[in-house]
C-alpha atoms as a PDB file:
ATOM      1  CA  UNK A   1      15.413   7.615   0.185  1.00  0.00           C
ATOM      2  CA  UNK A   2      12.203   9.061   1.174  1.00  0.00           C
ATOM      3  CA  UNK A   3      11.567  12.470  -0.273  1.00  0.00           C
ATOM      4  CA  UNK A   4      10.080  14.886   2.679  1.00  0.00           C
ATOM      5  CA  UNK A   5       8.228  18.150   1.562  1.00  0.00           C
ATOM      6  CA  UNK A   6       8.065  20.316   4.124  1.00  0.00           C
ATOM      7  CA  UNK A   7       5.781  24.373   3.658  1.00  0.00           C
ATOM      8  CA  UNK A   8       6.924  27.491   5.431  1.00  0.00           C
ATOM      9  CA  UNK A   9       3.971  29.566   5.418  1.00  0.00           C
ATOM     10  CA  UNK A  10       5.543  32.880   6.612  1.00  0.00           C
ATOM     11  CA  UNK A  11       4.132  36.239   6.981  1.00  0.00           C
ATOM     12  CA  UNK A  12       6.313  38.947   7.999  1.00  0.00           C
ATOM     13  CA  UNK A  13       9.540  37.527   9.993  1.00  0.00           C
ATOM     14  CA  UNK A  14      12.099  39.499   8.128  1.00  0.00           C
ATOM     15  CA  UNK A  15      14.192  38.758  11.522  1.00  0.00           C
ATOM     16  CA  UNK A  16      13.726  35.234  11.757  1.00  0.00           C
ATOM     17  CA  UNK A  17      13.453  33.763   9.042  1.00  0.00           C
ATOM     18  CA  UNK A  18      16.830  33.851   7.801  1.00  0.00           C
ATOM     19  CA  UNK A  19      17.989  32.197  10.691  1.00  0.00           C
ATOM     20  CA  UNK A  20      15.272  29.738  10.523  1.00  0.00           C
ATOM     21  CA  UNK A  21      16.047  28.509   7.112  1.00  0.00           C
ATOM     22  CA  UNK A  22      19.416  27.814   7.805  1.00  0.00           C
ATOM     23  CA  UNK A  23      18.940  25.767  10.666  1.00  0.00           C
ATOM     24  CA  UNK A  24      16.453  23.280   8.349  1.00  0.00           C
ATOM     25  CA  UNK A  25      18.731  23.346   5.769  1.00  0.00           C
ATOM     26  CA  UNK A  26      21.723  22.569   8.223  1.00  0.00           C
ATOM     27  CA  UNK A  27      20.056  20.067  10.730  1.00  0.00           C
ATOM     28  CA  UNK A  28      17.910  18.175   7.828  1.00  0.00           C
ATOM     29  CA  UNK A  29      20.941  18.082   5.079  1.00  0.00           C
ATOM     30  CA  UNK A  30      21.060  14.208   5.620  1.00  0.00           C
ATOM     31  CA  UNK A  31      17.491  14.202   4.520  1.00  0.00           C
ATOM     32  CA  UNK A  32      16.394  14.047   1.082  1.00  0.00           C
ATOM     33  CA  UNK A  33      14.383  17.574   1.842  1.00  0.00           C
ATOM     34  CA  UNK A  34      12.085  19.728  -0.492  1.00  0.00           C
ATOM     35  CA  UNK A  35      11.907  23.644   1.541  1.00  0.00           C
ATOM     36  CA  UNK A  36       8.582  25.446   0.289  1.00  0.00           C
ATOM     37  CA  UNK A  37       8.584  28.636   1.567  1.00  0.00           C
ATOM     38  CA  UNK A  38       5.476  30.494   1.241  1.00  0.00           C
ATOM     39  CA  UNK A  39       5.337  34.339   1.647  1.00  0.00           C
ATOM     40  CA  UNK A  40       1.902  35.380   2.888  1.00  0.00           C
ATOM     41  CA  UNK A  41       1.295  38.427   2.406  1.00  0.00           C
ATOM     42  CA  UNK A  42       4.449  39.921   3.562  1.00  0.00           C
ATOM     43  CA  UNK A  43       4.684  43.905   4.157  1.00  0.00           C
ATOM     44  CA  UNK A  44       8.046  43.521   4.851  1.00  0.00           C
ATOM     45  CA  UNK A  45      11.531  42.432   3.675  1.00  0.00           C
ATOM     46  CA  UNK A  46      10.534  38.687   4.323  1.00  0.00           C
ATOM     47  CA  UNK A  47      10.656  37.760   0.833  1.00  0.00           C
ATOM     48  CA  UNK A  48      13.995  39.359  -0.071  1.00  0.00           C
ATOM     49  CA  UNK A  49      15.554  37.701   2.846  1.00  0.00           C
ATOM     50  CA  UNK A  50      14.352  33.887   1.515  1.00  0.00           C
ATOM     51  CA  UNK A  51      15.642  35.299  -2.073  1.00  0.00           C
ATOM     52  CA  UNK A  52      19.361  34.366  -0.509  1.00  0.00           C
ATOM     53  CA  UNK A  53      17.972  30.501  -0.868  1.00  0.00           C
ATOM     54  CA  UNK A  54      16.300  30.862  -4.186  1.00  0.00           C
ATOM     55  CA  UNK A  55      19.070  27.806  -5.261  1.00  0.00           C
ATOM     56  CA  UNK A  56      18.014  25.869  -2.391  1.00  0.00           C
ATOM     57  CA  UNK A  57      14.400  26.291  -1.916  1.00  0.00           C
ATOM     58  CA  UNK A  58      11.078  26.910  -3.756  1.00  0.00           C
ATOM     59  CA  UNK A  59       9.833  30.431  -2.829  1.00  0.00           C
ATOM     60  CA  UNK A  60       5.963  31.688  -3.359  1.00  0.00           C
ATOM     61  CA  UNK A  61       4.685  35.150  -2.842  1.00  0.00           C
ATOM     62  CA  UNK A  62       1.499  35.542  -2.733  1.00  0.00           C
ATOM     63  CA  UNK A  63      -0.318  39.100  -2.406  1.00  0.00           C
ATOM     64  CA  UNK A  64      -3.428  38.409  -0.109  1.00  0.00           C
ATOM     65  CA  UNK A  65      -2.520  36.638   3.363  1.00  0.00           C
ATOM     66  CA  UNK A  66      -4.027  33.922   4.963  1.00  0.00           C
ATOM     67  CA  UNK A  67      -2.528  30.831   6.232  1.00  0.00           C
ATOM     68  CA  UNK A  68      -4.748  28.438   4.342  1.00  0.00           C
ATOM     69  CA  UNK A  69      -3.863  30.076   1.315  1.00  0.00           C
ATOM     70  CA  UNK A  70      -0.421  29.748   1.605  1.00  0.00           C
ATOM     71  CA  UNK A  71      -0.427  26.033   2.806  1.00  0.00           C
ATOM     72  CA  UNK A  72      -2.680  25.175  -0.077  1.00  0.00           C
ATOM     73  CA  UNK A  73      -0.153  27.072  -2.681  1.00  0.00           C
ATOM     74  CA  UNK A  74       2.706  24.777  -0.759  1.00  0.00           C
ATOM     75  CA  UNK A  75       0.670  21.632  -1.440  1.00  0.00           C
ATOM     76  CA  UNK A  76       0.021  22.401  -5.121  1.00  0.00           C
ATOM     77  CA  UNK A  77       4.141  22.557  -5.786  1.00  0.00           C
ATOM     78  CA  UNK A  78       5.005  19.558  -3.703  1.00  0.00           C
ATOM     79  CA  UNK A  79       6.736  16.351  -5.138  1.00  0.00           C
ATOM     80  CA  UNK A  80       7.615  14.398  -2.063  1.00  0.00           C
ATOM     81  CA  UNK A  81       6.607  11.035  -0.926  1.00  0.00           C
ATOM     82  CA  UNK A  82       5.805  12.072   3.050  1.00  0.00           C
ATOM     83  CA  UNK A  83       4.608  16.410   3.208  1.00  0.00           C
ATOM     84  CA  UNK A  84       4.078  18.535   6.279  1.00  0.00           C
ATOM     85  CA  UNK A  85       4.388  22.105   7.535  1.00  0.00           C
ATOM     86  CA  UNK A  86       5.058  23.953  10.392  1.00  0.00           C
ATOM     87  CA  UNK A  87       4.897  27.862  11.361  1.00  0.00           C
ATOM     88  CA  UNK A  88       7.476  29.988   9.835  1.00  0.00           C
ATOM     89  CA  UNK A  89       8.477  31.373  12.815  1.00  0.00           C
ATOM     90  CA  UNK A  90      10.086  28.534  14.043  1.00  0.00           C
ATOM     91  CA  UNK A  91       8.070  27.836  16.626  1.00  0.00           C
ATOM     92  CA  UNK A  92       9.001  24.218  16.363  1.00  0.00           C
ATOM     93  CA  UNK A  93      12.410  23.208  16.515  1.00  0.00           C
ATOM     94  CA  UNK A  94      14.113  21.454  13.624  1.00  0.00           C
ATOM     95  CA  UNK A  95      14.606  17.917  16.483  1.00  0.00           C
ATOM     96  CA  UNK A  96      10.668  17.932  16.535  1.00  0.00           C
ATOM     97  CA  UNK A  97      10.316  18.272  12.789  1.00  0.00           C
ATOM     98  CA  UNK A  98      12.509  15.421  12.290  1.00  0.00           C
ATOM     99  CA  UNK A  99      10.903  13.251  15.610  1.00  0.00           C
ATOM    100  CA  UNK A 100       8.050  13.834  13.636  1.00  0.00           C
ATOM    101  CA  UNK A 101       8.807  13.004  10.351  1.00  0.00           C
ATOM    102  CA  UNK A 102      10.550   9.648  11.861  1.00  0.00           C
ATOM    103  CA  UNK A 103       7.927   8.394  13.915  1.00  0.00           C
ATOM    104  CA  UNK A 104       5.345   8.855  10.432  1.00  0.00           C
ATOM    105  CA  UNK A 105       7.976   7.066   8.560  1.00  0.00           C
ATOM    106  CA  UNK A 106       8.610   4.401  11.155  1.00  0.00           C
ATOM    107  CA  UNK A 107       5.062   3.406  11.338  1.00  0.00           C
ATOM    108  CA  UNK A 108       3.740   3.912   8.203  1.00  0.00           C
ATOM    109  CA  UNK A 109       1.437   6.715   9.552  1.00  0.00           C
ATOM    110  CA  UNK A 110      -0.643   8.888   6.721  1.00  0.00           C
ATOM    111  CA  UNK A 111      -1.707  11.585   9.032  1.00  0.00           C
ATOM    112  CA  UNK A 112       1.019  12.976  12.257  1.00  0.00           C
ATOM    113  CA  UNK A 113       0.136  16.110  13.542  1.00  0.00           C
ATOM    114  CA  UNK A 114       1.912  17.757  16.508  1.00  0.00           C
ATOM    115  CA  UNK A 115      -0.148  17.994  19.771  1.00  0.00           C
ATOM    116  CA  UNK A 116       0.388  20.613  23.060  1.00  0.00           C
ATOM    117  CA  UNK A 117      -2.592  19.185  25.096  1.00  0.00           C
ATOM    118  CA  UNK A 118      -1.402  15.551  24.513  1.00  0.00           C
ATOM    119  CA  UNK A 119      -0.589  13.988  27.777  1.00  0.00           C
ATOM    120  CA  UNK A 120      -1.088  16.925  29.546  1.00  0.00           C
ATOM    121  CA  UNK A 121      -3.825  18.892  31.430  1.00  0.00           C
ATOM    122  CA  UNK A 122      -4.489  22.434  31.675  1.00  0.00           C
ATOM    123  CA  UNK A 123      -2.599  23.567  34.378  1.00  0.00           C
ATOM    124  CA  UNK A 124       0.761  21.796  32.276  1.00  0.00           C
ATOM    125  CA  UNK A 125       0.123  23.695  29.161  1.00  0.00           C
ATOM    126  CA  UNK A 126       2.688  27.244  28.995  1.00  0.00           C
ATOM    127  CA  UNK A 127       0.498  29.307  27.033  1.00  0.00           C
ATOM    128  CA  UNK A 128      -1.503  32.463  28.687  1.00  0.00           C
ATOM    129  CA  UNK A 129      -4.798  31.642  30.601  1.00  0.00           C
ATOM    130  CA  UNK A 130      -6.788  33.511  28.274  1.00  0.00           C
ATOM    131  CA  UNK A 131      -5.249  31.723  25.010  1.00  0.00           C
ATOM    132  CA  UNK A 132      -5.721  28.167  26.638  1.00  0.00           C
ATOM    133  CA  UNK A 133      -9.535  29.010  27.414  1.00  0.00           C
ATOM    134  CA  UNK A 134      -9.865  29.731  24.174  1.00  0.00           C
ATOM    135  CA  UNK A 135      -8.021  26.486  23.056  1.00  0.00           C
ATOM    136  CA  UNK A 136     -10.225  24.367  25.391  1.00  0.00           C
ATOM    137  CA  UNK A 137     -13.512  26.236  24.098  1.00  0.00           C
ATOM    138  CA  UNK A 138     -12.176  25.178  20.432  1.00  0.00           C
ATOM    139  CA  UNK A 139     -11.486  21.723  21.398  1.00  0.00           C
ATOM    140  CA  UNK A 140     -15.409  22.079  22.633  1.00  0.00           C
ATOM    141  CA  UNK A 141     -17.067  23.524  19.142  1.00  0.00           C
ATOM    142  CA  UNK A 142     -14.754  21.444  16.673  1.00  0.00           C
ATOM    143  CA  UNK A 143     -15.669  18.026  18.703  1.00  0.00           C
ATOM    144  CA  UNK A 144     -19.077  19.348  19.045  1.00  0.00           C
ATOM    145  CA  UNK A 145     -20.105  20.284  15.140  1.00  0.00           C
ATOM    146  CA  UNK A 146     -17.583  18.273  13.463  1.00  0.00           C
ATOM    147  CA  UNK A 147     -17.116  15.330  15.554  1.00  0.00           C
ATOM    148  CA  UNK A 148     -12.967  15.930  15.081  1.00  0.00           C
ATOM    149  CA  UNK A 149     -11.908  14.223  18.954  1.00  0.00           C
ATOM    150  CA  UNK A 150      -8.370  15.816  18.525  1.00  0.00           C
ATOM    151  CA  UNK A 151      -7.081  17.818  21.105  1.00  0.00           C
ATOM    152  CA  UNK A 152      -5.173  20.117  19.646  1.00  0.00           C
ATOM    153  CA  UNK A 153      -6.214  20.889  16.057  1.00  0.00           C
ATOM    154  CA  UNK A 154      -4.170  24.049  15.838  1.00  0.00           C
ATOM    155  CA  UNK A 155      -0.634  23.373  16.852  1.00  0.00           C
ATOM    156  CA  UNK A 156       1.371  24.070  13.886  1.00  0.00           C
ATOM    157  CA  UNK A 157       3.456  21.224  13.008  1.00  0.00           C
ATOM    158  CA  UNK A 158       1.534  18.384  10.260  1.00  0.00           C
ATOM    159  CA  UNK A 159       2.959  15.509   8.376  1.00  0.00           C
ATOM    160  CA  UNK A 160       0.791  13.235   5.390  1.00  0.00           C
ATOM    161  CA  UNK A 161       1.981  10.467   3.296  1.00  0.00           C
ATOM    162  CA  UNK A 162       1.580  11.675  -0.355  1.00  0.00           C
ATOM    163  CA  UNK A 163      -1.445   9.171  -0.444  1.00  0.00           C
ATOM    164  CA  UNK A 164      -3.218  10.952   1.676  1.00  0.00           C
ATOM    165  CA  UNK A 165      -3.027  14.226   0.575  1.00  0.00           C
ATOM    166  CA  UNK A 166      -3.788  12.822  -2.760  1.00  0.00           C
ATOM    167  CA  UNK A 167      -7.134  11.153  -1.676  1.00  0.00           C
ATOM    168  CA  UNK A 168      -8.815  14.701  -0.767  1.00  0.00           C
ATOM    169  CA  UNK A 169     -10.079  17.516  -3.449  1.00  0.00           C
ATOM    170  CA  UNK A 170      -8.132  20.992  -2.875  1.00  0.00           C
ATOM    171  CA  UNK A 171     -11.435  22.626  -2.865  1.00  0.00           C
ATOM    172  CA  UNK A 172     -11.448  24.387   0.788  1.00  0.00           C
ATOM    173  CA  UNK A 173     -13.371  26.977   1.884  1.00  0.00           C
ATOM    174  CA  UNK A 174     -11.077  28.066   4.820  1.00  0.00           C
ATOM    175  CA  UNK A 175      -8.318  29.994   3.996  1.00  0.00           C
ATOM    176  CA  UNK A 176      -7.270  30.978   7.497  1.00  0.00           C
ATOM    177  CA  UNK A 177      -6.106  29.927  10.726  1.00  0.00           C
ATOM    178  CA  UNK A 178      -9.105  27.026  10.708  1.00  0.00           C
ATOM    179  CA  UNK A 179      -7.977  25.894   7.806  1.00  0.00           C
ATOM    180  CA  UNK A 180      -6.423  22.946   9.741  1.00  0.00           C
ATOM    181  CA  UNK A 181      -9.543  21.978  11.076  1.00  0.00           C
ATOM    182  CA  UNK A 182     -11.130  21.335   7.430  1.00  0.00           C
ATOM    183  CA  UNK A 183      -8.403  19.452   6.501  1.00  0.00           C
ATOM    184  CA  UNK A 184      -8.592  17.242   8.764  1.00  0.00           C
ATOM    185  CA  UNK A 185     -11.859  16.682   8.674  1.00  0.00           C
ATOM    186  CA  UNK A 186     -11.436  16.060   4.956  1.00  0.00           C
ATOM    187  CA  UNK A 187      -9.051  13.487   5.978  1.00  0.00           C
ATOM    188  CA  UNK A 188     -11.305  11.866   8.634  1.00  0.00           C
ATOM    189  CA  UNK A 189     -13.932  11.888   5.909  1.00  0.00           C
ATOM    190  CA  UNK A 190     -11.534   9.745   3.832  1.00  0.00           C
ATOM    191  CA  UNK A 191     -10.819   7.438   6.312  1.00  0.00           C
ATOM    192  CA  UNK A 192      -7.734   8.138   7.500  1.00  0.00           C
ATOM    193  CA  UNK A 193      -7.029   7.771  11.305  1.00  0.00           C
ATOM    194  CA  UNK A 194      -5.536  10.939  12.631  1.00  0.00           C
ATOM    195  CA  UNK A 195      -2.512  10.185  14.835  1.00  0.00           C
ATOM    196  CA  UNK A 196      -0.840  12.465  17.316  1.00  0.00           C
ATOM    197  CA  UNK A 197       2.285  13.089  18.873  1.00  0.00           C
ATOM    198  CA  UNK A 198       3.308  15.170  22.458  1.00  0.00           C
ATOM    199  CA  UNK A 199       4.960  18.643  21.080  1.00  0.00           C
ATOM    200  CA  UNK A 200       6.502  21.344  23.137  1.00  0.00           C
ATOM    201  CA  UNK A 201       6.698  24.511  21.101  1.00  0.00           C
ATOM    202  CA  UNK A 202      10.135  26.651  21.365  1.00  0.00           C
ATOM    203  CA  UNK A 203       8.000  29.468  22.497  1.00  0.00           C
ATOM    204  CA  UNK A 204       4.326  30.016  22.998  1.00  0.00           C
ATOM    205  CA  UNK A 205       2.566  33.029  22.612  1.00  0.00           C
ATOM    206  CA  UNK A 206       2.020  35.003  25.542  1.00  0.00           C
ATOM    207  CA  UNK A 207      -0.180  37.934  23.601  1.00  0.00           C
ATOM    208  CA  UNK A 208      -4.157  38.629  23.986  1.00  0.00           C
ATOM    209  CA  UNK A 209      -6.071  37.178  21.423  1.00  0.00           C
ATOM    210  CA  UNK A 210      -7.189  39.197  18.619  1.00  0.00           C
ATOM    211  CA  UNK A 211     -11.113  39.622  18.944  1.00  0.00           C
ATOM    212  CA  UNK A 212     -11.745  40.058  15.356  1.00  0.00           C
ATOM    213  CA  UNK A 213      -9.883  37.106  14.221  1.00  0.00           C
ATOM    214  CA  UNK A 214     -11.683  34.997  17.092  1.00  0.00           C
ATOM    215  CA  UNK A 215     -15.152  35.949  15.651  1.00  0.00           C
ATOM    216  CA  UNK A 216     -13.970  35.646  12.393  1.00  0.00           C
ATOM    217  CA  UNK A 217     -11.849  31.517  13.314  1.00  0.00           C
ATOM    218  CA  UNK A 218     -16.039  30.811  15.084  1.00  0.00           C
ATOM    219  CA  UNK A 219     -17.773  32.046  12.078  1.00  0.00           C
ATOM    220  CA  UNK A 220     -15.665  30.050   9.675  1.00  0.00           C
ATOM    221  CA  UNK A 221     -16.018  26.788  11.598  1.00  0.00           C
ATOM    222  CA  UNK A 222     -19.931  26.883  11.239  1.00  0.00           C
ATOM    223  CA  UNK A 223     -19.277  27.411   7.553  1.00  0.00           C
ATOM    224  CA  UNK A 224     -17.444  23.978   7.816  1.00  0.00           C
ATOM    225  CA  UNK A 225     -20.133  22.950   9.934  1.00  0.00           C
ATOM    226  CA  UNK A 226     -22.887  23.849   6.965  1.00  0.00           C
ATOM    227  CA  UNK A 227     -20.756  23.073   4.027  1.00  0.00           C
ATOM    228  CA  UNK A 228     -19.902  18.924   4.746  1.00  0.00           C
ATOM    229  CA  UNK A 229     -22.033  18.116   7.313  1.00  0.00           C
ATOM    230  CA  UNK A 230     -25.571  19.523   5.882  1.00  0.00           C
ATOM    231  CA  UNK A 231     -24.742  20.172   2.200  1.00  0.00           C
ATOM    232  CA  UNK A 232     -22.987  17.434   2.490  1.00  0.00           C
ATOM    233  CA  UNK A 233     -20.281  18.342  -0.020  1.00  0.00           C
ATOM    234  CA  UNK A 234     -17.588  15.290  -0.383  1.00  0.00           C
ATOM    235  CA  UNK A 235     -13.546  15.556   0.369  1.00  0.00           C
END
């Protein structure tokens, strides 16, 4: 049986993430499943609430935060054949991480990622005006210095054969919320075609965007810009 890694980067959902663990563990027993849960940066009782599935799971704390960094801790402690994430606070429903993991199984896929914007325009997408302007403006920059034609780069739901993962160094300079964007790039550096599915997220987030970590997501994407496409540093 195929062995399915899947990475819980979770920062701070002491009231979730109990439930949300148990649900995986429930819905995905018939799968032959290896739960990384990644604690990043947690100020609150996250951690001791995973500690209840320390026989069950593999739980990381790290100290500094950063959803790169805990995604790239989950990768270095994986052993399965097919490895994804998704965001810790269940965002996406344990039927999409398995549609998921099926259809990347099924056809023999080494990158799935989970799309919002696929097959839909702006008007269909549920999240605030203010958060989809800023999704479309994304879509704009990451197409325009990186060349990556994927609509939705950030939705938080990814699946990779082992192969692929494999095939690209773990040296990234990202250790934040773009840190999907430089993996896939390293990905479509490699080669690999970058397939996506429709996704509709359990709930989408309906608060204004945090300037600082705007400037900060911009910023870091023209570092990606600089490091592989004028250094021209390899994946």
């Amino acid at each position: 049986m195929t062995k399915i890694s899947l990475i819980l980067p979770v920062r701070n959902e002491e009231k979730t993430i109990t439930n949300f663990i148990n649900r995986i563990l429930e819905d995905m027993r018939n799968l032959n499943l290896e739960l990384i849960v990644v604690c990043n940066g947690c100020k609150d009782k996250t951690y001791e609430r995973c500690q209840v599935f320390r026989n069950k799971i593999k739980l990381i704390s790290l100290k500094y935060s950063g959803k790169g960094r805990a995604i790239i801790k989950g990768l270095e402690n994986c052993t399965g054949n097919i490895i994804g994430f998704t965001d810790g606070d269940g965002s996406y429903s344990t039927e999409t991480i398995k549609k998921i993991i099926n259809e990347i199984i099924k056809n023999n896929y080494d990158v799935l990622i989970g799309s919002r914007w696929k097959n839909k325009n702006f008007f269909q997408v549920k999240e605030s005006f203010k958060r989809k302007i800023f999704s479309r403006l994304w879509f704009f920059f990451v197409k325009l210095f990186l060349g990556l034609k994927i609509k939705d780069t950030q939705a938080g739901i990814k699946f990779f054969s082992k192969y692929a993962i494999d095939s690209i160094n773990k040296n990234f300079i990202s250790k934040g919320y773009e840190f999907d964007v430089e993996l896939l790039l390293k990905l479509k550096n490699k080669g690999f075609k970058i397939n996506e599915i429709a996704v509709e997220p359990t709930k989408y987030s309906s608060g204004a965007l945090n300037l600082k970590n705007t400037i900060s997501m911009f910023k870091n994407l023209i570092e990606i810009w600089y490091y592989y496409k004028i250094k021209g540093v390899k994946s």
